[in-house]
Protein backbone atom coordinates (compact mmCIF):
# COMPACT_ATOMS: atom_id res chain seq x y z
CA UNK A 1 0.00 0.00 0.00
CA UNK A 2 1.36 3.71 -0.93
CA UNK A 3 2.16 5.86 2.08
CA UNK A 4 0.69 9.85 1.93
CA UNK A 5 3.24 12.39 2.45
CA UNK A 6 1.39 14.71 5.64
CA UNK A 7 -1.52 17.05 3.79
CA UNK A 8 -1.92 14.73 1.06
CA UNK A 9 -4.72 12.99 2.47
CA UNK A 10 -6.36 15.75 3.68
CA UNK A 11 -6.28 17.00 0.51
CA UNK A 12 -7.54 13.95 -1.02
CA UNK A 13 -10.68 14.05 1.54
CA UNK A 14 -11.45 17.50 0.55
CA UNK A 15 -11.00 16.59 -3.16
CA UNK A 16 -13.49 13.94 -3.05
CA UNK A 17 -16.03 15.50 -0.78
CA UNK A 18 -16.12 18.21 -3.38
CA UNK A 19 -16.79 15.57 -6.16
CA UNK A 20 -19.57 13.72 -4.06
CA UNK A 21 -20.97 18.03 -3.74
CA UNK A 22 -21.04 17.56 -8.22
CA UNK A 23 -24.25 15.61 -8.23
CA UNK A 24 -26.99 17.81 -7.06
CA UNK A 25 -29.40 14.66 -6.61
CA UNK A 26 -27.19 12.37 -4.76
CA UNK A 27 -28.09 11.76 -1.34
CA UNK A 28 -26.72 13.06 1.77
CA UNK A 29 -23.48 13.06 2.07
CA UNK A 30 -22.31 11.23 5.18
CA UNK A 31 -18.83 10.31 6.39
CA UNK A 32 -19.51 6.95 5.90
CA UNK A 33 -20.39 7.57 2.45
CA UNK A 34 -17.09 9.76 2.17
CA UNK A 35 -14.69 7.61 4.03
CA UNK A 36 -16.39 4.40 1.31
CA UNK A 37 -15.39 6.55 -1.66
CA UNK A 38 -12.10 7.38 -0.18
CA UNK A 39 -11.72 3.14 0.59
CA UNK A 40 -10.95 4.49 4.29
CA UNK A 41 -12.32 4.28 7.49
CA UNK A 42 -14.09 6.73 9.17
CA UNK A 43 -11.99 6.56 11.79
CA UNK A 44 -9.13 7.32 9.45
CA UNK A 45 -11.33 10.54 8.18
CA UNK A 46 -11.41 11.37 11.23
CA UNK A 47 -7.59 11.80 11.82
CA UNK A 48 -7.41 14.53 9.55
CA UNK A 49 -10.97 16.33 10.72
CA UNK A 50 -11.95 16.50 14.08
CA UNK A 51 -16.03 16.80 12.51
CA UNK A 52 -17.73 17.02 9.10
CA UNK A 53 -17.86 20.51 9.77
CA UNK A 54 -14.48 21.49 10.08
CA UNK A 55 -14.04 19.42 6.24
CA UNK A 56 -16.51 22.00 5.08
CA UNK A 57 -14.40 24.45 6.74
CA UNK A 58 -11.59 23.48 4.66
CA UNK A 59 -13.59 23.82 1.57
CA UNK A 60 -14.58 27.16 2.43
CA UNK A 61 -11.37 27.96 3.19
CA UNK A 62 -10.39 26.77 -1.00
CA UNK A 63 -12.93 29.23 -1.48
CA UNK A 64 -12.10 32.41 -0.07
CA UNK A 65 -8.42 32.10 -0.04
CA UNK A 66 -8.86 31.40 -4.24
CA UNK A 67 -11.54 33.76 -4.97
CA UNK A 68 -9.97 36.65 -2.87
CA UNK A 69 -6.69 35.97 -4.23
CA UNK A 70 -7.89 36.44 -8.02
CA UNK A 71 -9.74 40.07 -6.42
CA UNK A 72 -6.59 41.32 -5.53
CA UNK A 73 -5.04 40.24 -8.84
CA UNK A 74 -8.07 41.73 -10.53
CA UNK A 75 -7.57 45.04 -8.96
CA UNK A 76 -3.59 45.14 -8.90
CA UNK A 77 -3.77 44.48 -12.77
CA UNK A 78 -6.86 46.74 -14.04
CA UNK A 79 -6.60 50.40 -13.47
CA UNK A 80 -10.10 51.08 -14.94
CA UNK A 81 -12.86 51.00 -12.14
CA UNK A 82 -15.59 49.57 -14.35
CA UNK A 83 -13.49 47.03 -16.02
CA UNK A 84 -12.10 45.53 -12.66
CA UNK A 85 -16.14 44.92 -11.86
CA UNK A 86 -16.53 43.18 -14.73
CA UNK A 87 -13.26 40.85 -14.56
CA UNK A 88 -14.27 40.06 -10.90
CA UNK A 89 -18.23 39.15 -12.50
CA UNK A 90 -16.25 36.96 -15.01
CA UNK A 91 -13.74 35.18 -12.38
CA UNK A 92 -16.78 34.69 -10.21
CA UNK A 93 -18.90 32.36 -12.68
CA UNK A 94 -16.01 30.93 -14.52
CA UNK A 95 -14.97 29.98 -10.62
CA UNK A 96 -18.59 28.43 -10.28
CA UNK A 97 -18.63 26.80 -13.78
CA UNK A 98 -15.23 25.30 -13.31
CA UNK A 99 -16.10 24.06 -9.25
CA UNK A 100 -19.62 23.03 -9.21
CA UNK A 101 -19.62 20.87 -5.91
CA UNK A 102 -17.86 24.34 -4.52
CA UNK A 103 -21.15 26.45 -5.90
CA UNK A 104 -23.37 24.30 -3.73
CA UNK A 105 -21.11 25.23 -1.10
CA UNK A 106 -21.09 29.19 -1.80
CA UNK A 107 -25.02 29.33 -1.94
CA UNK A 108 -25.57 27.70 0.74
CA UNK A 109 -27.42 24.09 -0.64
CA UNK A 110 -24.57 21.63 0.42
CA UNK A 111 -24.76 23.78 4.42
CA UNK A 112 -28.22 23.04 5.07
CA UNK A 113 -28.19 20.18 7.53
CA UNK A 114 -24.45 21.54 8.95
CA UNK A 115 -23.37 23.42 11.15
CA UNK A 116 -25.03 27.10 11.22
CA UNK A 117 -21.73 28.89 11.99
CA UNK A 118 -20.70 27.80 7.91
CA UNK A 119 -23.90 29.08 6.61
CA UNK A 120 -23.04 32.32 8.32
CA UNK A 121 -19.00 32.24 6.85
CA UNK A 122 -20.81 31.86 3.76
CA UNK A 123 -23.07 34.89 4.49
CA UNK A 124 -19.61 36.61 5.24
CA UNK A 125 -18.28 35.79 1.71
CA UNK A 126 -20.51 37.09 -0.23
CA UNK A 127 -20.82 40.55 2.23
CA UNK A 128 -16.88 40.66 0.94
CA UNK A 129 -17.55 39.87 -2.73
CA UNK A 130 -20.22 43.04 -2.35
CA UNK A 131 -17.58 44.89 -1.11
CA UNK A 132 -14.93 44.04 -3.62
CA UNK A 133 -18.28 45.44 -5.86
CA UNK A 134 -17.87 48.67 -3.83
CA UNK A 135 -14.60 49.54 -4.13
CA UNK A 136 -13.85 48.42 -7.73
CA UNK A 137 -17.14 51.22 -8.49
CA UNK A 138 -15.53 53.80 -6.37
CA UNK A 139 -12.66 53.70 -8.21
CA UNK A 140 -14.66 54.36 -11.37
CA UNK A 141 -16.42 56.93 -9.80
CA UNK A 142 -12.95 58.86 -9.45
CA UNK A 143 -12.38 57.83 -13.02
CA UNK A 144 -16.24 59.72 -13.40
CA UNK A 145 -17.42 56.96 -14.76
CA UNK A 146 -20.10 56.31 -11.57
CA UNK A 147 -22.28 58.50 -9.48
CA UNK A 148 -20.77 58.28 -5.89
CA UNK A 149 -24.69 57.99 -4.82
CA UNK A 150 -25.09 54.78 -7.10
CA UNK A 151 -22.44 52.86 -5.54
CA UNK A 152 -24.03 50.57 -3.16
CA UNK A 153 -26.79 49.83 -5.25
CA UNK A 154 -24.85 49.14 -8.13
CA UNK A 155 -22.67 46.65 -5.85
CA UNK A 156 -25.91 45.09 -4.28
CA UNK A 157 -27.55 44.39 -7.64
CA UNK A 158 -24.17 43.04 -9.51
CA UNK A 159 -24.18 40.68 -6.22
CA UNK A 160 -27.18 39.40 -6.71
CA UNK A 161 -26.71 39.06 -10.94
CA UNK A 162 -23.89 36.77 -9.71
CA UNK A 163 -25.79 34.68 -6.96
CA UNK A 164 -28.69 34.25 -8.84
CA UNK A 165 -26.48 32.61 -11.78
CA UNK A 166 -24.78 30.53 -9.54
CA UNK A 167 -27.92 29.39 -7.57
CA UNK A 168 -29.70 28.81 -11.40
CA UNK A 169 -26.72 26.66 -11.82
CA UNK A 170 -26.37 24.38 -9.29
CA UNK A 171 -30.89 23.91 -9.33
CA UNK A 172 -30.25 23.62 -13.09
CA UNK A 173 -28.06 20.50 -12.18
CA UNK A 174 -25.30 22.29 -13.34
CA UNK A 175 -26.99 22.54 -17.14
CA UNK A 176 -27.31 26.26 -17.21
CA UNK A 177 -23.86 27.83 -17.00
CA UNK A 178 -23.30 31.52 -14.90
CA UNK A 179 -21.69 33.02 -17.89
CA UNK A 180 -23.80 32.45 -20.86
CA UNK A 181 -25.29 35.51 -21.94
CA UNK A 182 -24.40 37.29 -19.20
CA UNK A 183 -22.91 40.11 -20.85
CA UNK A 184 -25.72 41.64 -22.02
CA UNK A 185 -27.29 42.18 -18.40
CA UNK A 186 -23.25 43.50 -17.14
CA UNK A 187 -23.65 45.95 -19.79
CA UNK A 188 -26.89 46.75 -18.41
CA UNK A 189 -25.63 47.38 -14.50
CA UNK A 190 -22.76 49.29 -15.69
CA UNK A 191 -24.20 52.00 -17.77
């Protein structure tokens, strides 16, 4: 039998918990169910995790610590204030469209019988992708290309543009992808 070098297998439980998160219509997903996939005990799942929860925890963390990461890229590498909103809407569903069992996750369907503490991380996240919203529009409105007073509800509604898509995509059964034809309604928000 191959030995894991330390993280591997942590990584490999998070891996395939996210896979198991790809079919929308599967049933609950237990650790017993994980740890069979894996060929583990759940004892052995259990070396790595301390609960369920704190394995969702890790996939949250994937989450934030990726889509975060590609903000601040966003921002460090586009100067223009309206084009930095867009790149963010685009890294946003091509994140979604590209981690599906992570998009049931993000909106909240894969936290439902958890622990309410990730529900509220969750919450958190997209509070911060809002934000990111904000910020990217105030720098467009000191490029004049905003109204200072439509800020926040510019931010607000291009939050919800991108929730909706990824909530249409996961209840779609991952059929209906975030970015088709979504250009048309960005050009909308941002006139």
């Amino acid at each position: 039998m191959a030995t894991t070098k330390p993280g591997e297998r942590k990584l490999q439980i998070l891996q395939t918990l996210a896979a198991m998160l790809e079919h929308p219509k599967g049933e609950k997903i237990t650790t017993a169910a994980l740890a069979a996939k894996l060929d583990v005990s759940e004892a052995a799942l259990y070396r790595h995790f301390a609960s369920k929860a704190q394995m969702f925890e890790g996939l949250i963390e994937f989450i934030e610590s990726t889509v975060f990461g590609l903000i601040n890229q966003i921002t460090q590498q586009q100067e223009n204030g309206l084009s930095q909103v867009q790149a963010i809407i685009g890294m946003l569903l091509n994140f979604s469209e590209r981690n599906p069992g992570m998009t049931r996750v993000i909106i909240g369907d894969a936290l439902v019988n958890e622990d309410e503490r990730l529900q509220a991380r969750m919450n958190q996240f997209v509070e911060r992708v809002e934000l990111a919203f904000k910020q990217a529009l105030r720098t467009a409105v000191a490029q004049g290309q905003v109204k200072e007073e439509e800020v926040a509800t510019r931010a607000n509604m291009i939050t919800n543009l991108v929730m909706g898509r990824w909530h249409r995509f996961a209840k779609s059964g991952f059929k209906q992808h975030p970015s088709e034809g979504v250009q048309a309604q960005i050009a909308l928000l941002l006139v």
